[in-house]
Protein backbone atom coordinates (compact mmCIF):
# COMPACT_ATOMS: atom_id res chain seq x y z
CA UNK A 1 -102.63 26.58 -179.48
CA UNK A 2 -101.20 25.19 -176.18
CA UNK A 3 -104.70 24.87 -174.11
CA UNK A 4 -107.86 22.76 -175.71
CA UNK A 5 -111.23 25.18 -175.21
CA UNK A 6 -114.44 24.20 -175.29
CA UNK A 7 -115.17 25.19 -179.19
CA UNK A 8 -111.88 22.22 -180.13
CA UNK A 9 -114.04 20.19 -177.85
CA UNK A 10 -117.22 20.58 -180.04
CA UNK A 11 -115.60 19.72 -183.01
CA UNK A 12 -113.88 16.83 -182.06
CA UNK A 13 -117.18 15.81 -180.66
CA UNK A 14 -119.00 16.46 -184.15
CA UNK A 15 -116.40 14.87 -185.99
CA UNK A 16 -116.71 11.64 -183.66
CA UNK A 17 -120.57 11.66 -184.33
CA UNK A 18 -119.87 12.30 -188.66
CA UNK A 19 -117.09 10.40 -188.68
CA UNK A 20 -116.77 12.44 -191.55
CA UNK A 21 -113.96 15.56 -192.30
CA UNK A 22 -116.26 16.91 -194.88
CA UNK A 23 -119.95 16.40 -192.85
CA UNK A 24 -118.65 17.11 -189.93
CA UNK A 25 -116.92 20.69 -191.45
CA UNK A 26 -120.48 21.27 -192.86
CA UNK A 27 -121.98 20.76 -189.62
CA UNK A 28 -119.58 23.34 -188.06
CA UNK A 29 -120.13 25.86 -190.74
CA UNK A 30 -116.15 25.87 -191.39
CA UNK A 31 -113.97 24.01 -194.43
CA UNK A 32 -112.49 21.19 -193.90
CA UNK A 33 -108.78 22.29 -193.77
CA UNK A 34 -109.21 24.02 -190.15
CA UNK A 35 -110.89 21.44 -188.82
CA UNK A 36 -107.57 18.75 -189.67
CA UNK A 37 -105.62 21.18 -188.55
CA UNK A 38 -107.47 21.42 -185.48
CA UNK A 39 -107.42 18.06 -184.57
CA UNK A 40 -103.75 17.78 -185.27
CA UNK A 41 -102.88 20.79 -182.59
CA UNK A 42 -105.58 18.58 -180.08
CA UNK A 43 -103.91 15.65 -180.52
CA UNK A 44 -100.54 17.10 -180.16
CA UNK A 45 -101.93 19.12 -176.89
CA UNK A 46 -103.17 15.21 -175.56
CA UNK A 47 -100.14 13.54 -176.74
CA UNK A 48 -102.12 10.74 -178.43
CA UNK A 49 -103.66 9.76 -181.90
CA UNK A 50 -107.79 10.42 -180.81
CA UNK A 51 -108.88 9.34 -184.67
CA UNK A 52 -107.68 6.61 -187.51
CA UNK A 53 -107.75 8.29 -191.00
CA UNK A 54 -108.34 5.91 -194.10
CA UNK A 55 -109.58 7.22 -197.60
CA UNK A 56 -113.33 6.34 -196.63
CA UNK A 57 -113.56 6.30 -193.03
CA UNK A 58 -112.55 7.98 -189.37
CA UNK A 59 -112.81 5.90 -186.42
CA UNK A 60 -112.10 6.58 -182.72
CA UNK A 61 -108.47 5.19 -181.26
CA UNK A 62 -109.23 3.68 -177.58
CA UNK A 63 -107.80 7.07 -176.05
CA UNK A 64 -110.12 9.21 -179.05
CA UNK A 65 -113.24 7.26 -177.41
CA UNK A 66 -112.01 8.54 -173.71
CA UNK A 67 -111.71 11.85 -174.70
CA UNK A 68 -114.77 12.29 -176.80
CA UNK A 69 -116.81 10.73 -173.75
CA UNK A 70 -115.25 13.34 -170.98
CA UNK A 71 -115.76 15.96 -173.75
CA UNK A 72 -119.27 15.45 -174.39
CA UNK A 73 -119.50 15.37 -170.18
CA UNK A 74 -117.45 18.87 -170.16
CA UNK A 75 -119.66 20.24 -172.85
CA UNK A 76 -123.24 19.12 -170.29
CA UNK A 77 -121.34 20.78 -167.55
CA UNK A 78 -120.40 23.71 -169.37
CA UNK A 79 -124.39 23.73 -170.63
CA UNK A 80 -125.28 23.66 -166.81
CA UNK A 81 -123.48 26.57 -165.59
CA UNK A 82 -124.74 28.79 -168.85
CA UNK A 83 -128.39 27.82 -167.80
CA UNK A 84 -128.28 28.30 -164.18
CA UNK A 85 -126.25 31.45 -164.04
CA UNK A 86 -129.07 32.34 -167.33
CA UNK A 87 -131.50 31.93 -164.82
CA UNK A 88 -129.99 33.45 -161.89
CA UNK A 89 -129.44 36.69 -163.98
CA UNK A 90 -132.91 37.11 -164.76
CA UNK A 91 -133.64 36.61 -161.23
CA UNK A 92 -131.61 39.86 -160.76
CA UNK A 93 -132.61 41.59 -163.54
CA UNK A 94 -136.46 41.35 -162.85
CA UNK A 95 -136.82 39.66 -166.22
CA UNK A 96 -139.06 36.59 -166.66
CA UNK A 97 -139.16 34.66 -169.50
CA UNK A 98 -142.13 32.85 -170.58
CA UNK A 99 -143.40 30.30 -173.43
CA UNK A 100 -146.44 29.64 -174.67
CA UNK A 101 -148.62 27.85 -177.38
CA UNK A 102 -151.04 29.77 -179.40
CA UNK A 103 -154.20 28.82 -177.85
CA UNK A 104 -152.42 30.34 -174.76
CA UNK A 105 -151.86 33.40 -176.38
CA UNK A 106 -155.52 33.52 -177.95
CA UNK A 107 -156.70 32.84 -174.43
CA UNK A 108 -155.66 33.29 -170.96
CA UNK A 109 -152.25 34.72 -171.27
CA UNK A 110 -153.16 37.72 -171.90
CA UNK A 111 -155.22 38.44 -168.99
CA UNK A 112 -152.25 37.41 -166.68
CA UNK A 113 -149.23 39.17 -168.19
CA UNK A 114 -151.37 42.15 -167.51
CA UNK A 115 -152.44 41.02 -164.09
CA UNK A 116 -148.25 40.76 -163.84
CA UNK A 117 -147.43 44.62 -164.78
CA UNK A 118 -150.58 46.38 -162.81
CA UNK A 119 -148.60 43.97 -159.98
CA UNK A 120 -144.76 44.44 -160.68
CA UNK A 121 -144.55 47.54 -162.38
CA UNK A 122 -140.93 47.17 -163.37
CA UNK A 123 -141.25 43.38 -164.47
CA UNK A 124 -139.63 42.33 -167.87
CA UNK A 125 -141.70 39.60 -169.99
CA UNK A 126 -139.78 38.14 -172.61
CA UNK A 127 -142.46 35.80 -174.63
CA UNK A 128 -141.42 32.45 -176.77
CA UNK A 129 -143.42 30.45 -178.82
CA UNK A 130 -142.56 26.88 -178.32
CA UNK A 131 -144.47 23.52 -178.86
CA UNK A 132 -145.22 21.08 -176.28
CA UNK A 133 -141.52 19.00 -176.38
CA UNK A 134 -139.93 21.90 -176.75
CA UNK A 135 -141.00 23.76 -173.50
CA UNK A 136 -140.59 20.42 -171.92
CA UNK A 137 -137.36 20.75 -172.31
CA UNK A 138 -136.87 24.63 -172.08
CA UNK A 139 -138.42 24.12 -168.19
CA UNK A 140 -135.78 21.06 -167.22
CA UNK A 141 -133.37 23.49 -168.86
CA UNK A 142 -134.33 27.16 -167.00
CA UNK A 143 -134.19 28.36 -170.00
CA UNK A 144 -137.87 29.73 -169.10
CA UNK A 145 -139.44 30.48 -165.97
CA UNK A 146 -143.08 29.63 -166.51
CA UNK A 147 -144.96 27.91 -169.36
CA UNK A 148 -148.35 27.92 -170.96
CA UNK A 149 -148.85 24.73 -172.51
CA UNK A 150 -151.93 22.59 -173.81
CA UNK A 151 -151.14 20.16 -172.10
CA UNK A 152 -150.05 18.89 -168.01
CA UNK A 153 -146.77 18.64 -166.74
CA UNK A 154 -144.87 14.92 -167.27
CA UNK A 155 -142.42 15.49 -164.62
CA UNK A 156 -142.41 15.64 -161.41
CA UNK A 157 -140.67 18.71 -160.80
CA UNK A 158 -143.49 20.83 -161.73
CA UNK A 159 -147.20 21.94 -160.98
CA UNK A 160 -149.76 22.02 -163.60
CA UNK A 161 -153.02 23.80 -163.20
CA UNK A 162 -155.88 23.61 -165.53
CA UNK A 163 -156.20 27.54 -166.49
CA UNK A 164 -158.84 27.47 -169.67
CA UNK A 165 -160.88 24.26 -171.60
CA UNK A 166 -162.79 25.08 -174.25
CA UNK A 167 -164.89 22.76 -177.33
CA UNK A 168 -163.41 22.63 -180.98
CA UNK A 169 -164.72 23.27 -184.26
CA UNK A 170 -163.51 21.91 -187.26
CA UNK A 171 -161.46 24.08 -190.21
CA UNK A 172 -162.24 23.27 -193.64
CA UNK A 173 -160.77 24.76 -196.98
CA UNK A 174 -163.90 26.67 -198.84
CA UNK A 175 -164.42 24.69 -201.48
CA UNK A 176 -164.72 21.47 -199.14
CA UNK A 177 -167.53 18.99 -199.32
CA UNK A 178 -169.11 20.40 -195.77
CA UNK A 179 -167.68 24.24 -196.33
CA UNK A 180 -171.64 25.43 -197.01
CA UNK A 181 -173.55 23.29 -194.72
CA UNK A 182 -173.02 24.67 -191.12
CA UNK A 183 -173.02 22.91 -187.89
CA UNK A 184 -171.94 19.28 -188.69
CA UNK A 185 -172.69 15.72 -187.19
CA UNK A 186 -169.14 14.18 -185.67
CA UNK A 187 -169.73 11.08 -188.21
CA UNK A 188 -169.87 13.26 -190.93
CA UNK A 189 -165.74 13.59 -190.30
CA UNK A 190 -165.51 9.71 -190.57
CA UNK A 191 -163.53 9.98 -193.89
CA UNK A 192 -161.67 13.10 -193.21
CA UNK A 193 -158.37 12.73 -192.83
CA UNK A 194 -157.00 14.86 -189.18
CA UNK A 195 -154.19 17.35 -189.14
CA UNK A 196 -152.73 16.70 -185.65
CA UNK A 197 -149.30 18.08 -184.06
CA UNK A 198 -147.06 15.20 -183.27
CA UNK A 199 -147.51 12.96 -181.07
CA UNK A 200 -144.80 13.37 -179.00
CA UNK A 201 -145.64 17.30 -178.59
CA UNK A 202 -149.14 16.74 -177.46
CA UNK A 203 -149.34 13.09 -176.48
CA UNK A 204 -153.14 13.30 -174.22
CA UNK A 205 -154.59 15.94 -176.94
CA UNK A 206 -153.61 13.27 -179.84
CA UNK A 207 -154.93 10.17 -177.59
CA UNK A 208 -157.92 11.70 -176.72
CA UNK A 209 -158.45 12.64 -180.28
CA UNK A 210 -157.91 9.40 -181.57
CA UNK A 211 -160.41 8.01 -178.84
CA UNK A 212 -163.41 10.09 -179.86
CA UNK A 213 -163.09 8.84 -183.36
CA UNK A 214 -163.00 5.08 -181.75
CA UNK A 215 -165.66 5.60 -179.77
CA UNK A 216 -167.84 6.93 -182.77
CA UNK A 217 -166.95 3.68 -184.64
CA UNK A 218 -164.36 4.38 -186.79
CA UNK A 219 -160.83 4.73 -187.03
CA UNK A 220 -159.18 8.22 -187.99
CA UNK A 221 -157.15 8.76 -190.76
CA UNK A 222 -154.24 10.95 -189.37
CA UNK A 223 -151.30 13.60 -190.76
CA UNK A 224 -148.72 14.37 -188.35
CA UNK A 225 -147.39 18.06 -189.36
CA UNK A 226 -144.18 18.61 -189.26
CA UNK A 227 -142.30 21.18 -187.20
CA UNK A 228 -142.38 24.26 -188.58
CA UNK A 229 -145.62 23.21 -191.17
CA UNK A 230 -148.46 25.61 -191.26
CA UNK A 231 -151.94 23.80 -189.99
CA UNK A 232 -154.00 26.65 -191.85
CA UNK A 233 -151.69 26.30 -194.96
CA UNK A 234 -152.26 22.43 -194.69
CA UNK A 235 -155.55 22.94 -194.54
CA UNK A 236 -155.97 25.61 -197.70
CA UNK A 237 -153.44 22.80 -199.81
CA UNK A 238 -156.61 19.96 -198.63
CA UNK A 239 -153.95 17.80 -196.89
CA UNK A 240 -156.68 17.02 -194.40
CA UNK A 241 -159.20 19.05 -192.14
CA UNK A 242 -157.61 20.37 -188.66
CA UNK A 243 -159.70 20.58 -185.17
CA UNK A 244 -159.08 24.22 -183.37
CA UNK A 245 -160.10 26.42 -180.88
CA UNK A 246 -163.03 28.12 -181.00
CA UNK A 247 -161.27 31.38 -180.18
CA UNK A 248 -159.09 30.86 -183.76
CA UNK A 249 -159.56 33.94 -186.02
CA UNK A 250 -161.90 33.17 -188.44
CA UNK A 251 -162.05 36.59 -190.31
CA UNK A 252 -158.15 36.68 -190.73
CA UNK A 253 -157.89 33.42 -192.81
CA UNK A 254 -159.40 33.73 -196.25
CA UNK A 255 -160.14 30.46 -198.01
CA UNK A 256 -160.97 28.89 -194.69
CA UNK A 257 -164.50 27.73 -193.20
CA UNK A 258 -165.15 26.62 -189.38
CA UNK A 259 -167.63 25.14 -188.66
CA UNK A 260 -169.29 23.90 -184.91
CA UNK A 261 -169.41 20.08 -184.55
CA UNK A 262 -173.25 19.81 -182.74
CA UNK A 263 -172.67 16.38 -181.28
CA UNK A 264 -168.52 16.31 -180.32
CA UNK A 265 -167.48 13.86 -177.65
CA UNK A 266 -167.08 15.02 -174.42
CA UNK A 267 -163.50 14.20 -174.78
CA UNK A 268 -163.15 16.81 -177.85
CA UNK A 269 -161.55 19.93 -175.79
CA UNK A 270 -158.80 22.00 -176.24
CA UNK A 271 -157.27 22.74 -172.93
CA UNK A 272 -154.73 25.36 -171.20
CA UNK A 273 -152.54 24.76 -168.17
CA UNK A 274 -150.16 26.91 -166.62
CA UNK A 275 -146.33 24.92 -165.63
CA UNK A 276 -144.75 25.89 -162.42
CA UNK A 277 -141.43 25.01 -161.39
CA UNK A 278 -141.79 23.90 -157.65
CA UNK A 279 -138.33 25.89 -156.45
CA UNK A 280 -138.87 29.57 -155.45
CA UNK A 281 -137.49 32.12 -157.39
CA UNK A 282 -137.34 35.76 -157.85
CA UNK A 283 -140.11 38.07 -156.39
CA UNK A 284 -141.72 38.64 -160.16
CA UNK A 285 -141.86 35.16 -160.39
CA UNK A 286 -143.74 34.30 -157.35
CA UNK A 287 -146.14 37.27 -157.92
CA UNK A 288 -146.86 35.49 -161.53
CA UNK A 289 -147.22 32.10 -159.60
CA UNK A 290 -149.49 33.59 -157.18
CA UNK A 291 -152.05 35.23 -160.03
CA UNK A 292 -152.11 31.77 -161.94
CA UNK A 293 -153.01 30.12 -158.82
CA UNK A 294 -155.55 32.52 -158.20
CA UNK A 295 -156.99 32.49 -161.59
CA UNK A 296 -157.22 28.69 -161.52
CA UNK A 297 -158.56 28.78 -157.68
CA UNK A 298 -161.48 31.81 -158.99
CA UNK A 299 -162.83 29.22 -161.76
CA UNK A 300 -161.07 31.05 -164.46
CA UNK A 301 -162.18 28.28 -166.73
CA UNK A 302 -164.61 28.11 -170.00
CA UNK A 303 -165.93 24.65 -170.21
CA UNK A 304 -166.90 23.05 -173.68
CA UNK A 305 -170.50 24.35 -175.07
């Protein structure tokens, strides 16, 4: 090996972060007797000792804390250009790639990926699921080209319009204590415990969650799920009770009850809003921007009953 690519780069990189032969090996999905071997040929290529080897412990040299901090800046660059010329391709491709949460699929999405192909007959929509943080960082990243989230924008390089709101009911496992009553009273939830996504995914839905409870009188007892948990399963195990859509499924989840809350907050709404990025790009994509704007400028809305 006389030149140092960007895959020596990673793993010196991971091995600075483990500090570890053996984690940092795992990590890389190799053994560990490559990766010393690697490091040996990079710091042969550099001319330098980057790492100090004792029985329990690797630590950077001054020159191994250099490197690793131009190599994690090579590695961002390198992440850059794969992005941007990502992008760009689709551009030229006429593919558009799109993600969504699953009230957006249940709801208006739908309507507007066919509005799309009557429009652009020769348009490519590539669809990903992704939750709230996640297609944050999928837009900053043009790794998509549009999103359908349940919540605004938090950046200012992007448009949000409100697309769909809609009330919530609340899912109950069958043999729960309200499961045969119907409609229930908001207090009746006072002791439930709430299934809510994290936080950090869905920061205004959680806060405005958490203020219709306060504003009842009481305070709510709350289970974050965890990335890739199942609310329904939740639910069905009676880890808590889980406010959804109205337009969830209810005949394709057996051992499941919904039931209509008759006197929810105002602030209890599940909403949908369409992400733009501000740039222009390709003509598919500013046919799709112009048919969101239309559907949120034609009232294209359901408002809580």
């Amino acid at each position: 090996m006389n030149e140092i690519e960007l895959r020596h780069l990673r793993c010196i990189v991971m091995l600075a972060d483990e500090r570890n032969f053996g984690r940092a090996a795992a990590r890389l999905h190799m053994s560990q007797p490559p990766l010393t071997r690697l490091l040996s040929e990079v710091e042969r290529i550099v001319g330098a000792k980057l790492f100090e080897r004792t029985t329990r412990r690797v630590d950077l040299t001054t020159t191994g804390e250099v490197f690793v901090a131009e190599a994690k800046a090579v590695l961002a660059r390198a992440e850059t250009a794969m992005e941007t010329v990502g992008a760009a391709v689709r551009r030229q491709s006429g593919q558009l790639r799109i993600a969504y949460t699953p009230l957006a699929l249940q709801t208006i999405l739908p309507q507007i990926v066919s509005r799309l192909r009557e429009r652009e007959h020769d348009v490519g929509v590539d669809l990903v699921q992704l939750t709230g943080e996640a297609q944050r960082e999928a837009l900053s990243g043009a790794h998509v080209d549009m999103a359908f989230n349940d919540e605004p924008a938090d950046s200012s390089g992007f448009d949000s319009l409100l697309l769909h709101r809609e009330a919530l009911q609340i899912m109950v496992p069958e043999n729960h204590r309200l499961a045969a009553t119907g409609p229930v009273h908001f207090s009746e939830l006072a002791d439930e415990t709430f299934i809510l996504h994290a936080r950090t995914d869905y920061p205004n839905y959680f806060e405005r969650v958490v203020a219709a409870c306060m504003g009842a009188g009481w305070s709510p007892k709350i289970y974050q799920r965890e990335a890739g948990q199942n609310c329904s399963a939740l639910v069905t195990a009676g880890r808590g009770v889980l406010l959804t859509s109205l337009n969830f499924g209810q005949d394709s989840t057996p051992g499941l009850r919904f039931l209509m809350i008759e006197d929810a907050p105002a602030t209890l709404y599940a909403e949908v809003w369409a992400i733009l990025p501000r740039a222009s790009g390709s003509v598919h994509l500013e046919s799709l921007r112009e048919i969101v704007r239309g559907s949120a400028s034609n009232g294209e809305i359901t408002l809580p009953r």
